[in-house]
Each structure stands twice: as C-alpha cells, then as structure tokens.
C-alpha atoms as a PDB file:
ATOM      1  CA  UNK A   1       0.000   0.000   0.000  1.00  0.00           C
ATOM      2  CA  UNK A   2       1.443   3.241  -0.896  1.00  0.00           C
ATOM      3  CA  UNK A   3       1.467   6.229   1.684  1.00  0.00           C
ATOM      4  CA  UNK A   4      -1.569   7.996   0.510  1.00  0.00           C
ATOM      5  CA  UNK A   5      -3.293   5.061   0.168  1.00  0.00           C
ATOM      6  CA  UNK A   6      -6.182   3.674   2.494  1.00  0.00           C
ATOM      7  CA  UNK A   7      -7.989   6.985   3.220  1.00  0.00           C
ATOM      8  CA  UNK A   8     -11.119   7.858   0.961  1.00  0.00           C
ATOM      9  CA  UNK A   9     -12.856  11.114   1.744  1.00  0.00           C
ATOM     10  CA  UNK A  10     -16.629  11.093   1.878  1.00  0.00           C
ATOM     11  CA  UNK A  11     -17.868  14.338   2.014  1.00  0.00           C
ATOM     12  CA  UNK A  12     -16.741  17.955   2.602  1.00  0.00           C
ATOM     13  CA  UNK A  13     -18.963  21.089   3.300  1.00  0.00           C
ATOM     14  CA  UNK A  14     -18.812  24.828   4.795  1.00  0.00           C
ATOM     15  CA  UNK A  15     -21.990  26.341   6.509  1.00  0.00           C
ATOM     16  CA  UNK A  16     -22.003  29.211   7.545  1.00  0.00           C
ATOM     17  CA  UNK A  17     -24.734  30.804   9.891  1.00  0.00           C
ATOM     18  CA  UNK A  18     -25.579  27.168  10.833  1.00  0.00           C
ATOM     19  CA  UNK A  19     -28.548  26.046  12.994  1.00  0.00           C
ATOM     20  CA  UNK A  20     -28.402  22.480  12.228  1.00  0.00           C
ATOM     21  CA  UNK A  21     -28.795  19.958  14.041  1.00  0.00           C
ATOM     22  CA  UNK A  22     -27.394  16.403  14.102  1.00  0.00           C
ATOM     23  CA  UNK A  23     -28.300  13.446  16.319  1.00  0.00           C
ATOM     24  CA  UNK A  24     -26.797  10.421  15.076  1.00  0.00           C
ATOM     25  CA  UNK A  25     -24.043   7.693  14.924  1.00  0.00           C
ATOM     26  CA  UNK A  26     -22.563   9.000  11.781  1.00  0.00           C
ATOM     27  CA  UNK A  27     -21.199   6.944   9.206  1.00  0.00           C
ATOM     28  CA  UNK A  28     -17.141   8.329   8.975  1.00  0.00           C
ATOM     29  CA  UNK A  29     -14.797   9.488  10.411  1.00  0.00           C
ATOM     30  CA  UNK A  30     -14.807  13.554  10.864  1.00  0.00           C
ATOM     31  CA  UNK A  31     -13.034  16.215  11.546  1.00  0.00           C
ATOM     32  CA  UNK A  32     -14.875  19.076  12.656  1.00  0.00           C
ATOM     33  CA  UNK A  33     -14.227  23.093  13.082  1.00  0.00           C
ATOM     34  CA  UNK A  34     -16.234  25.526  14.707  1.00  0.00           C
ATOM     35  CA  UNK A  35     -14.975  28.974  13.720  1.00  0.00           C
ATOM     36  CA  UNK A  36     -17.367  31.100  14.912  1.00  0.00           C
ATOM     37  CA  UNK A  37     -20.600  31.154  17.288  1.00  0.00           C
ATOM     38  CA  UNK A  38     -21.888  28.735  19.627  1.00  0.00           C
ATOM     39  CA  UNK A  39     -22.095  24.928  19.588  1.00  0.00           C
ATOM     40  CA  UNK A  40     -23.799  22.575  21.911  1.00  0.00           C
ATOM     41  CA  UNK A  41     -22.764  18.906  21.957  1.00  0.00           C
ATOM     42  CA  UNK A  42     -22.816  15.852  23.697  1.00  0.00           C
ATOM     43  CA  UNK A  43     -21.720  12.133  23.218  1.00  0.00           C
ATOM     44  CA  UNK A  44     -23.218   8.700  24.072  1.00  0.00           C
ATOM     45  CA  UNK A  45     -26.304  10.649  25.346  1.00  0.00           C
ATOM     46  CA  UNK A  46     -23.536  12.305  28.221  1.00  0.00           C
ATOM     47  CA  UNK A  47     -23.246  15.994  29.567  1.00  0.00           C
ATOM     48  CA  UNK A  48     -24.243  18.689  27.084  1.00  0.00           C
ATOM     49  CA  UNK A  49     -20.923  20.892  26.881  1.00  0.00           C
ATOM     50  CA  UNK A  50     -21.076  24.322  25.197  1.00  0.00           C
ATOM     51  CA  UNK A  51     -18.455  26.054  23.363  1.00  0.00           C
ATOM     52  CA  UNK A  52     -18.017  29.208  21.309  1.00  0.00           C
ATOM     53  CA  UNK A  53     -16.103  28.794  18.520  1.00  0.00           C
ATOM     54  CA  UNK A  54     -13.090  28.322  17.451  1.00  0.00           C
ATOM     55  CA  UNK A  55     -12.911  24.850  18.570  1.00  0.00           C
ATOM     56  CA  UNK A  56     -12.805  21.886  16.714  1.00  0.00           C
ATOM     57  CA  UNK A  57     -13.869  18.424  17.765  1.00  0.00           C
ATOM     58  CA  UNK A  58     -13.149  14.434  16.129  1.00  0.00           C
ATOM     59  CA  UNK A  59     -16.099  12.725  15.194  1.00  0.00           C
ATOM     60  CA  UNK A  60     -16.438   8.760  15.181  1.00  0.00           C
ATOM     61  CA  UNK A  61     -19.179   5.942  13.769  1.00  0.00           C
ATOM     62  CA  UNK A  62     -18.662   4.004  17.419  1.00  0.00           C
ATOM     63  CA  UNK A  63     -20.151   7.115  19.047  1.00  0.00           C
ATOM     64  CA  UNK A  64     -23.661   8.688  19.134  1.00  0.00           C
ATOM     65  CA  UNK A  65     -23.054  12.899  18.690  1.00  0.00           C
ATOM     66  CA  UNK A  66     -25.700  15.479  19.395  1.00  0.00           C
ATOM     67  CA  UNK A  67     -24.924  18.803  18.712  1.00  0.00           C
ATOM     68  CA  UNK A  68     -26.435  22.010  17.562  1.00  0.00           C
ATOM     69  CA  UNK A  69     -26.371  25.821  18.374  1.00  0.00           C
ATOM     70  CA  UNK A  70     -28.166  26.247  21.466  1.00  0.00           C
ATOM     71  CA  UNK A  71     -28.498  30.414  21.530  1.00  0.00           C
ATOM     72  CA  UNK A  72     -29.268  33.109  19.295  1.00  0.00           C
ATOM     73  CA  UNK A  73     -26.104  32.887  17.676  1.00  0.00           C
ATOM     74  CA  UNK A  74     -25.662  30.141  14.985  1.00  0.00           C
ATOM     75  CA  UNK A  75     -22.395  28.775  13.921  1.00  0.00           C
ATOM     76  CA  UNK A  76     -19.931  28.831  11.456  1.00  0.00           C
ATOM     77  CA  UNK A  77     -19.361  24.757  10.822  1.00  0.00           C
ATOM     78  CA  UNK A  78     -16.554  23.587   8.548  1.00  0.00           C
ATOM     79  CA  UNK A  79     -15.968  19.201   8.414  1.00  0.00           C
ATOM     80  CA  UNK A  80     -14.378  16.680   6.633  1.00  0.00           C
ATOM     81  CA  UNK A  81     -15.803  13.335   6.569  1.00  0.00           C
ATOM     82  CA  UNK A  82     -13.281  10.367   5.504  1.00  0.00           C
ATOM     83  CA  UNK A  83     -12.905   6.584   6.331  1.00  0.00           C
ATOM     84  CA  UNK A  84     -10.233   3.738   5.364  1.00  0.00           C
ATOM     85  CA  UNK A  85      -8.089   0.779   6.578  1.00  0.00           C
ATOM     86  CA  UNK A  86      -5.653   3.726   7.078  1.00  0.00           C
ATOM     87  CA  UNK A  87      -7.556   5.178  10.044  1.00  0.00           C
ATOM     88  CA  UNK A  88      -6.591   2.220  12.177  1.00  0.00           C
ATOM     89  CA  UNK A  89      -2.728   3.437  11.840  1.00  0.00           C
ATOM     90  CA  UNK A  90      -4.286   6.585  12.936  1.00  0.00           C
ATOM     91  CA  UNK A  91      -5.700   5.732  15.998  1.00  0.00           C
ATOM     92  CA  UNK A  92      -2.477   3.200  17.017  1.00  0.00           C
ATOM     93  CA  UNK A  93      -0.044   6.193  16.379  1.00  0.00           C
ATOM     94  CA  UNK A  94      -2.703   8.596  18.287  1.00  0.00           C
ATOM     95  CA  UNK A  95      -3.260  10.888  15.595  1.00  0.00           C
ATOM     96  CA  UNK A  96      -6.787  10.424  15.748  1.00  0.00           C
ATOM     97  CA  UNK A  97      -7.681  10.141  19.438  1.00  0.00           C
ATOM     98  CA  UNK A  98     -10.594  11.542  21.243  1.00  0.00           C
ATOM     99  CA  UNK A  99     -12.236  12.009  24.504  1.00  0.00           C
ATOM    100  CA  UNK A 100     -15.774  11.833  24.427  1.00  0.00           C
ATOM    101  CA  UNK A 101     -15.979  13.686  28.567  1.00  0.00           C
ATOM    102  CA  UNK A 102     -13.939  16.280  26.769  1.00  0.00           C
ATOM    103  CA  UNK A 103     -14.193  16.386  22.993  1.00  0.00           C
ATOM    104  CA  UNK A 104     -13.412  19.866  22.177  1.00  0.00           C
ATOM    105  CA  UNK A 105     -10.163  20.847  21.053  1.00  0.00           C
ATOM    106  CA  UNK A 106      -9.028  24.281  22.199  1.00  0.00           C
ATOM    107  CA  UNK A 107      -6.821  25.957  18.598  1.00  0.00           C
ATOM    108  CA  UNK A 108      -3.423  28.033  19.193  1.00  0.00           C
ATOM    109  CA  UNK A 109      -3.336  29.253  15.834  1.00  0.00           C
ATOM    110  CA  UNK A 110      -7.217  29.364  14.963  1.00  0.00           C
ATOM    111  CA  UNK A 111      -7.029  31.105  11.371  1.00  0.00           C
ATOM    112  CA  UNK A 112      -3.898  29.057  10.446  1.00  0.00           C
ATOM    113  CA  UNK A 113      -6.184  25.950  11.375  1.00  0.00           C
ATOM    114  CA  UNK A 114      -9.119  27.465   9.246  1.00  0.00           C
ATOM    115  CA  UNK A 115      -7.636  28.017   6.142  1.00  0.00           C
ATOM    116  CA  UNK A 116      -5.924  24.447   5.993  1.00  0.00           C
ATOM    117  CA  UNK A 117      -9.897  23.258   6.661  1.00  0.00           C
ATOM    118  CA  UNK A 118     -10.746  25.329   4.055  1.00  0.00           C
ATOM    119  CA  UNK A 119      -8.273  24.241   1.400  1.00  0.00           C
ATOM    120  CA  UNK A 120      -8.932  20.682   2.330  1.00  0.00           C
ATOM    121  CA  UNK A 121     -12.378  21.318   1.830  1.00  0.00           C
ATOM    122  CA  UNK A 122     -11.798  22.550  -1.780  1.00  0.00           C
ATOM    123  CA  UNK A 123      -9.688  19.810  -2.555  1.00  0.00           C
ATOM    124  CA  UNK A 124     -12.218  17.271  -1.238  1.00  0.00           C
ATOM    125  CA  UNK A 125     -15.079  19.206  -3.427  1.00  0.00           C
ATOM    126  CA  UNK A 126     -12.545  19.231  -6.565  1.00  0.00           C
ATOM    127  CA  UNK A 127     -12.127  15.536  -6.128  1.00  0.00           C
ATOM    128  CA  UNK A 128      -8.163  16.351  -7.151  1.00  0.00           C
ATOM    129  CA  UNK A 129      -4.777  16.123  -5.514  1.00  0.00           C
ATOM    130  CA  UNK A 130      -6.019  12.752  -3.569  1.00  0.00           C
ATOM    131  CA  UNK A 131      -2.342  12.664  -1.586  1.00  0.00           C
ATOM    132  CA  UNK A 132      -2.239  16.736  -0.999  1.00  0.00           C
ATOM    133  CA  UNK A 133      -5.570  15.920   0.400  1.00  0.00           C
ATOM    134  CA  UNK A 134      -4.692  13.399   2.808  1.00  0.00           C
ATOM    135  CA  UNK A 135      -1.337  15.394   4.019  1.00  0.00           C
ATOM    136  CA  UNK A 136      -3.468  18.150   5.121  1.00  0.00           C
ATOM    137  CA  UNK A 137      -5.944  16.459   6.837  1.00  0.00           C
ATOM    138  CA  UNK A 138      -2.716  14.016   8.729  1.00  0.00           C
ATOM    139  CA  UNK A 139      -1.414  17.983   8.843  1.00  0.00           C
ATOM    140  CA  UNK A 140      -4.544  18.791  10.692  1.00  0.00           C
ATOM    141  CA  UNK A 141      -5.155  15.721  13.233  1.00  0.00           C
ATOM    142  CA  UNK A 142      -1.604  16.029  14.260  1.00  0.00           C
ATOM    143  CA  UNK A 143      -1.993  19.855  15.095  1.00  0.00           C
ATOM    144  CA  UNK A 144      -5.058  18.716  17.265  1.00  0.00           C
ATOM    145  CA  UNK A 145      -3.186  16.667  19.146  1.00  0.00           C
ATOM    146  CA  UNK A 146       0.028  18.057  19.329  1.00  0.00           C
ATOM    147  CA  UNK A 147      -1.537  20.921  21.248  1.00  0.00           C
ATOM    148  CA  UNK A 148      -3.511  18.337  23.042  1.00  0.00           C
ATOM    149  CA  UNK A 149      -2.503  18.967  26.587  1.00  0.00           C
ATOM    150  CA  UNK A 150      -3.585  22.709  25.780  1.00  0.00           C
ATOM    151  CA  UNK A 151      -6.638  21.573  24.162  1.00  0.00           C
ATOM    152  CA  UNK A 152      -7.881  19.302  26.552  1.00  0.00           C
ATOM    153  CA  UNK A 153      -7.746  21.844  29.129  1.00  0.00           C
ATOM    154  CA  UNK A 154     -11.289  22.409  30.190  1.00  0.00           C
ATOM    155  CA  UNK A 155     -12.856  25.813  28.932  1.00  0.00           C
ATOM    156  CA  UNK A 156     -15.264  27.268  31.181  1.00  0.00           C
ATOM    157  CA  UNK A 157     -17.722  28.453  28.913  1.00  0.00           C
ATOM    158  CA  UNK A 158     -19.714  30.224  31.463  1.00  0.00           C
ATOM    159  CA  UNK A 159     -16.561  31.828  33.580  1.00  0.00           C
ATOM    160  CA  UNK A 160     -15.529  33.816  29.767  1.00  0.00           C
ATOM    161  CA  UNK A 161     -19.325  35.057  29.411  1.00  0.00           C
ATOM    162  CA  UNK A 162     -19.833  36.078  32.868  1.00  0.00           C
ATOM    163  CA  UNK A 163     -15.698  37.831  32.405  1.00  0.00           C
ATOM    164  CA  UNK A 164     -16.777  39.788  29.296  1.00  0.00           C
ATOM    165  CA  UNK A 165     -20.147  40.535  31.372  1.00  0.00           C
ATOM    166  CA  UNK A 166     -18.071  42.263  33.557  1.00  0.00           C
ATOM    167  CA  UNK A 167     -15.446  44.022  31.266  1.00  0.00           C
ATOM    168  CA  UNK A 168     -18.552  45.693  29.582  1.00  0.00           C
ATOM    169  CA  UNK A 169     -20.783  46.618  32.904  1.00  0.00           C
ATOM    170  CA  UNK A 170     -17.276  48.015  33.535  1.00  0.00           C
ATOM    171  CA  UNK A 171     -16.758  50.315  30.440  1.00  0.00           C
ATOM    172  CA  UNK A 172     -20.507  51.447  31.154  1.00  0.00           C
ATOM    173  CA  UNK A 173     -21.869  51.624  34.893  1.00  0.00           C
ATOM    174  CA  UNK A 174     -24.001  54.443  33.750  1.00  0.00           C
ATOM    175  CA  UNK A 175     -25.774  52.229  31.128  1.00  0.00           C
ATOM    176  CA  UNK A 176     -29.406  51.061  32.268  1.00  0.00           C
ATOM    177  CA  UNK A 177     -28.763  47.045  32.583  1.00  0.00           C
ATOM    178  CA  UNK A 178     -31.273  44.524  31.706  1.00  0.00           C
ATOM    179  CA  UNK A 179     -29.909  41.554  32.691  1.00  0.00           C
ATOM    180  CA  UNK A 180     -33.072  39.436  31.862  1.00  0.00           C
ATOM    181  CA  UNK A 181     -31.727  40.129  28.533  1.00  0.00           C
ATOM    182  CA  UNK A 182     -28.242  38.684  29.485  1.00  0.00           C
ATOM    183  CA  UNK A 183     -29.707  35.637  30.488  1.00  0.00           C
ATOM    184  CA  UNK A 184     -31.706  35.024  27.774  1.00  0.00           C
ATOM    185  CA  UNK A 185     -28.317  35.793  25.528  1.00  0.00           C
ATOM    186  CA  UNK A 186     -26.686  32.898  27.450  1.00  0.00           C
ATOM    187  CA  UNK A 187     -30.117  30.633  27.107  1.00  0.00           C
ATOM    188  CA  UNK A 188     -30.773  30.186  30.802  1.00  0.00           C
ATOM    189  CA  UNK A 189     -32.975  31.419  32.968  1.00  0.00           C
ATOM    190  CA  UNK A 190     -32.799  34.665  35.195  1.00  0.00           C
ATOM    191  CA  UNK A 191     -32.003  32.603  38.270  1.00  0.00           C
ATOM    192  CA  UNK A 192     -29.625  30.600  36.928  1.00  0.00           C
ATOM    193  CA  UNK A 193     -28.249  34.037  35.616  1.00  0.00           C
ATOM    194  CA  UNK A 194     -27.771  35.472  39.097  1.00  0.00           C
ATOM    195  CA  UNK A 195     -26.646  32.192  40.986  1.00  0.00           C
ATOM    196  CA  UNK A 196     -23.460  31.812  38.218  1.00  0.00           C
ATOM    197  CA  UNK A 197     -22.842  35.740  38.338  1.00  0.00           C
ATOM    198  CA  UNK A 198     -22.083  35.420  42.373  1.00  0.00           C
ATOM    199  CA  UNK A 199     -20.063  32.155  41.760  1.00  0.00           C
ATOM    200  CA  UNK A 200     -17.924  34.088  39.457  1.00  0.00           C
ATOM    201  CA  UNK A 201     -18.465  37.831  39.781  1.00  0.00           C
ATOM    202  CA  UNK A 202     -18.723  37.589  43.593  1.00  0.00           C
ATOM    203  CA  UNK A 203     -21.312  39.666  44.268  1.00  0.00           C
ATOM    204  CA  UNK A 204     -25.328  39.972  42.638  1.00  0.00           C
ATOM    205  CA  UNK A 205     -25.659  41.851  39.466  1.00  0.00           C
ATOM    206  CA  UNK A 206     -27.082  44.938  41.016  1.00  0.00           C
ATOM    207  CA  UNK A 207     -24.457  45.256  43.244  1.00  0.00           C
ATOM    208  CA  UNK A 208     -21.901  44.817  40.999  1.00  0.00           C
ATOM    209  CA  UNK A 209     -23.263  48.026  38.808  1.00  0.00           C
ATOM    210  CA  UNK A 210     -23.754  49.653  41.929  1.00  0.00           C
ATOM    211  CA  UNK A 211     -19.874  49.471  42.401  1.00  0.00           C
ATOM    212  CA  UNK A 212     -18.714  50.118  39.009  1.00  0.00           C
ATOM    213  CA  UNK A 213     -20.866  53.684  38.956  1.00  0.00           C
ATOM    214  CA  UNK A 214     -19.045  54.194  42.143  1.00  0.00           C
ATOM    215  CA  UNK A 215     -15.862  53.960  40.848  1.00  0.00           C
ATOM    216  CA  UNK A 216     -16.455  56.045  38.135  1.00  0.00           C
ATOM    217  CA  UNK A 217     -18.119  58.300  40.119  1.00  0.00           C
ATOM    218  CA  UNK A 218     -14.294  58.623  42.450  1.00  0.00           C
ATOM    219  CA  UNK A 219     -12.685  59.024  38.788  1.00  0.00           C
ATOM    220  CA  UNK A 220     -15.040  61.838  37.476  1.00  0.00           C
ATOM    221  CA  UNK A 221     -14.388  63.600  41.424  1.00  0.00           C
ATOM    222  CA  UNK A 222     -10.426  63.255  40.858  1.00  0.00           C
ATOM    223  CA  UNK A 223     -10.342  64.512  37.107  1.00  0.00           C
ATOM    224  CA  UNK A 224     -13.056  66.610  36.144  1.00  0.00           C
ATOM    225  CA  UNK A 225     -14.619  69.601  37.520  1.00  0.00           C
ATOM    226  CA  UNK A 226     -17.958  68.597  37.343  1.00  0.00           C
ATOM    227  CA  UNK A 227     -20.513  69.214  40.438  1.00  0.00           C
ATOM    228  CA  UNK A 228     -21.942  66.176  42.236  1.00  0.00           C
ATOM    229  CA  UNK A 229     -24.814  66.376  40.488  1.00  0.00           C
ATOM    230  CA  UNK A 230     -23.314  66.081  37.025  1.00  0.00           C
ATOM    231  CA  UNK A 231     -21.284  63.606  38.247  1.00  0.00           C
ATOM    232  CA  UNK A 232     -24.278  61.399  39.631  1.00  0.00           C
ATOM    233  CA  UNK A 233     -26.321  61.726  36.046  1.00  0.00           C
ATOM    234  CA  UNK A 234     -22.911  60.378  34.339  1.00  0.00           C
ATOM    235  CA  UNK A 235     -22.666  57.286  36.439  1.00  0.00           C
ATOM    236  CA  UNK A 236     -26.458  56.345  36.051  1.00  0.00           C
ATOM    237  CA  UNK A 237     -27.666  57.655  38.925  1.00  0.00           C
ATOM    238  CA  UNK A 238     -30.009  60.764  38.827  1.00  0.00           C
ATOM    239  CA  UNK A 239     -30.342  61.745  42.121  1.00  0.00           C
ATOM    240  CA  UNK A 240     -27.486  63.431  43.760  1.00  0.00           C
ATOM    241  CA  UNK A 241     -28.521  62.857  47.172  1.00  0.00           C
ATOM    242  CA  UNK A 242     -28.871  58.752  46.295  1.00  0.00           C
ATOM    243  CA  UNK A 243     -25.586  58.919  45.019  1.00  0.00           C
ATOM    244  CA  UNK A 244     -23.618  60.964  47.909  1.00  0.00           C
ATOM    245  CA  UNK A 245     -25.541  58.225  50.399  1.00  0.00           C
ATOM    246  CA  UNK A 246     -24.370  55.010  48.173  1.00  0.00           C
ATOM    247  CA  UNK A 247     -20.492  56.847  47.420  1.00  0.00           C
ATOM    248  CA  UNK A 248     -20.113  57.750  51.165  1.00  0.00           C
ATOM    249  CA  UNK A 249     -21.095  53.697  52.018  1.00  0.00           C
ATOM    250  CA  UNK A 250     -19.002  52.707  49.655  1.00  0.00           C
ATOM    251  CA  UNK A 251     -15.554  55.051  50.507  1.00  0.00           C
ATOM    252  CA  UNK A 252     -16.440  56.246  53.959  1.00  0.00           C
ATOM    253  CA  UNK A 253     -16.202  59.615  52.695  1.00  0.00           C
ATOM    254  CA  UNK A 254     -18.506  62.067  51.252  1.00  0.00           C
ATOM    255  CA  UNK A 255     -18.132  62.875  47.424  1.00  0.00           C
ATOM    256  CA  UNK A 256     -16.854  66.617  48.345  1.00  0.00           C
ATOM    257  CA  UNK A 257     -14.433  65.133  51.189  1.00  0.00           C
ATOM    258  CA  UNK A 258     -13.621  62.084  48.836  1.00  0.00           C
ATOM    259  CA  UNK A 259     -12.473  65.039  46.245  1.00  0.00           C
ATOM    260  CA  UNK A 260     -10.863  67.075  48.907  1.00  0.00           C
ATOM    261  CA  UNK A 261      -8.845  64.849  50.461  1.00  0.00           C
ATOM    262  CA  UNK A 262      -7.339  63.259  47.477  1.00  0.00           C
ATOM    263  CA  UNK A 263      -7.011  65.844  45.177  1.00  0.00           C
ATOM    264  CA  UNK A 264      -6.645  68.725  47.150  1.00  0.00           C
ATOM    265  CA  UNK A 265      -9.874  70.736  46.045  1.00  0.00           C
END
C-alpha cells in the first residue's frame, strides 16, 4: 500500500450561519471546526458541553453525537468526513484520538487551522490532488493533538461570558442594565443568571453596577470639575442625594471630602 493510500474522503462542506442539528451515529470518520458562534454537543447521550467557537472536535461511527447551536447565535461549521483501513494506523499512532468527557479541542493558531480546513475542503469538493488531500488532513489531526494537553484543558464556557459581562458593565456603569436580557443571551434562565454571576463575579448583578458607577463616580471627582450632580447623572444615577448616600457607604467619605482629600480641592 502506498502512503496515501487507504484513506477515501466522503464528504466535505462549509456552513455558515448554521442552525443544524445532528443526532446520530454517523457513518465516517470527521473532523470538525467551529470557527465562529456557539455549539452545543454531547456524546453517548452524556453531559451537554457548550463552546463558542473556534474549537474543533473528532467525530467517530462508534459514538452517538448530538450537537447544535443552542443560543441566538448560529455557527460557522466547517468538516471533513473520511474513512479507510488507514484510520486504524491513525488511531495506534494517536493521531486520531478523542475524549468523548472532553471532545473539544481548544486551537493556538485558529485562522492558520481554518484556512488548511478550508483548502482541504476545496480539494475534497474538486475531487483532485487525492495525496495533498490526505497530508493536510494528517497535517490537521496532528496539530489537534500536538496541542492536546492545551486543548484538553477544560474551557469554562460560562466563567468567559460572565468575564466579558463584567469588562462591559465596567466600560458602562451608567448604562441602564437589563440583565433578563443577558440571560436570555446565554439561554438560561434569570435565576440561573444570578446564581453563576455570584459564583464568578462575587457579588449579585445589582451590586456589581452599583460598584462600578461608584468607581467612576471617584474618577469623574479626581479629574473633572464637574458638580456632584453632574457627576451622579454620568454614572447612572439621577439623584445626587442617592448617590452621595451610596459613594459615602461605599468610601467612607462624602463625594466633596472624597475630592478634597485626594485631590486637594
């Protein structure tokens, strides 16, 4: 058997803005890329894990794979089916080794890995260059799990949301925050919103705005020369006697004594 030989490809697609859904023991071998949005899968009927792309995952006709995009935001979902005697090299040398607890594989160089997908893709399509073909796609599995230790590392899909959350409550106390939207962004319910934002924010979500306008409200009173008033209508708050009350809790000083004692004014 030549080199090349012993690995057929089967199909090859792109989607993108994908909503589909599969639930089945397919009937190849697959590799898989999600490039962009969210994906939801499980296998043998186990946990649901959600990602956000990139990732890719290995697919396998001994398991059962459910997965789909579970939000509002559909996916961008690049595979490569393929089968052969070849494969079982593959899985002896551990190029082509899963974990079905863990399937996702977390990408170091994630538009590198897309455009190889992508030219494998075409080639597959073309029906052309059978051994370039199979070079990228050995090209591919062994980037997967040569960065396997990284990969494998579990991402805590909920810990980057609820991080990001954060940044952008951050960047925008004043903003009037509807977290019932939030929730519904991260396809859970408003409870389930506010138990995860104490696990990893610490603190509930009104209290957490209530903190950021604060601290914007001790920036504004250390470089501007705004009144307390203006300064309470720029951090959300439009009452300036709310605001002195919540500021003094919060620094044990006054907004005017905050000012004066570290600025001087």
């Amino acid at each position: 058997m030549k080199y090349y030989e012993g690995i057929d490809f089967a199909m090859a697609d792109v989607q993108y803005g994908s909503r589909n859904r599969k639930r089945n023991y397919p009937f190849y071998c697959g590799l898989q890329l999600v490039d962009s949005g969210e994906i939801a899968l499980s296998v043998d009927h186990g946990r649901e894990i959600r990602r956000k792309g990139p990732v890719a995952f290995l697919t396998s006709p001994e398991h059962y794979y459910e997965y789909s995009s579970p939000g509002i935001e559909p996916r961008d979902h690049y595979w490569v089916c393929f089968h052969g005697p070849k494969i079982r090299q593959y899985r002896e040398e551990e190029l082509f080794r899963m974990d079905p607890e863990e399937p996702f594989f977390r990408l170091r160089r994630p538009e590198e890995f897309r455009e190889k997908m992508k030219e494998l893709i075409a080639l597959v399509q073309g029906g052309r260059e059978h051994d370039r073909a199979v070079c990228l796609l050995e090209c591919l599995l062994f980037t997967l799990q040569a960065d396997a230790e990284l990969s494998r590392i579990p991402m805590d899909y909920y810990a980057d949301r609820f991080a990001g959350l954060a940044a952008r409550i951050a960047a925008a106390p004043e903003k009037e925050w509807k977290f019932e939207e939030e929730a519904r962004k991260m396809s859970i319910s408003l409870n389930h919103f506010n138990r995860l934002f104490r696990k990893y924010l610490g603190n509930s979500p009104h209290h957490c705005v209530i903190q950021a306008r604060m601290r914007k409200g001790a920036d504004l009173l250390l470089n501007s020369g705004d009144s307390v008033a203006e300064i309470a209508m720029k951090t959300g708050i439009d009452n300036e006697f709310y605001f002195s009350r919540l500021f003094k809790k919060c620094f044990a000083l006054s907004p005017s004594g905050y000012r004066k004692e570290f600025r001087g004014v």
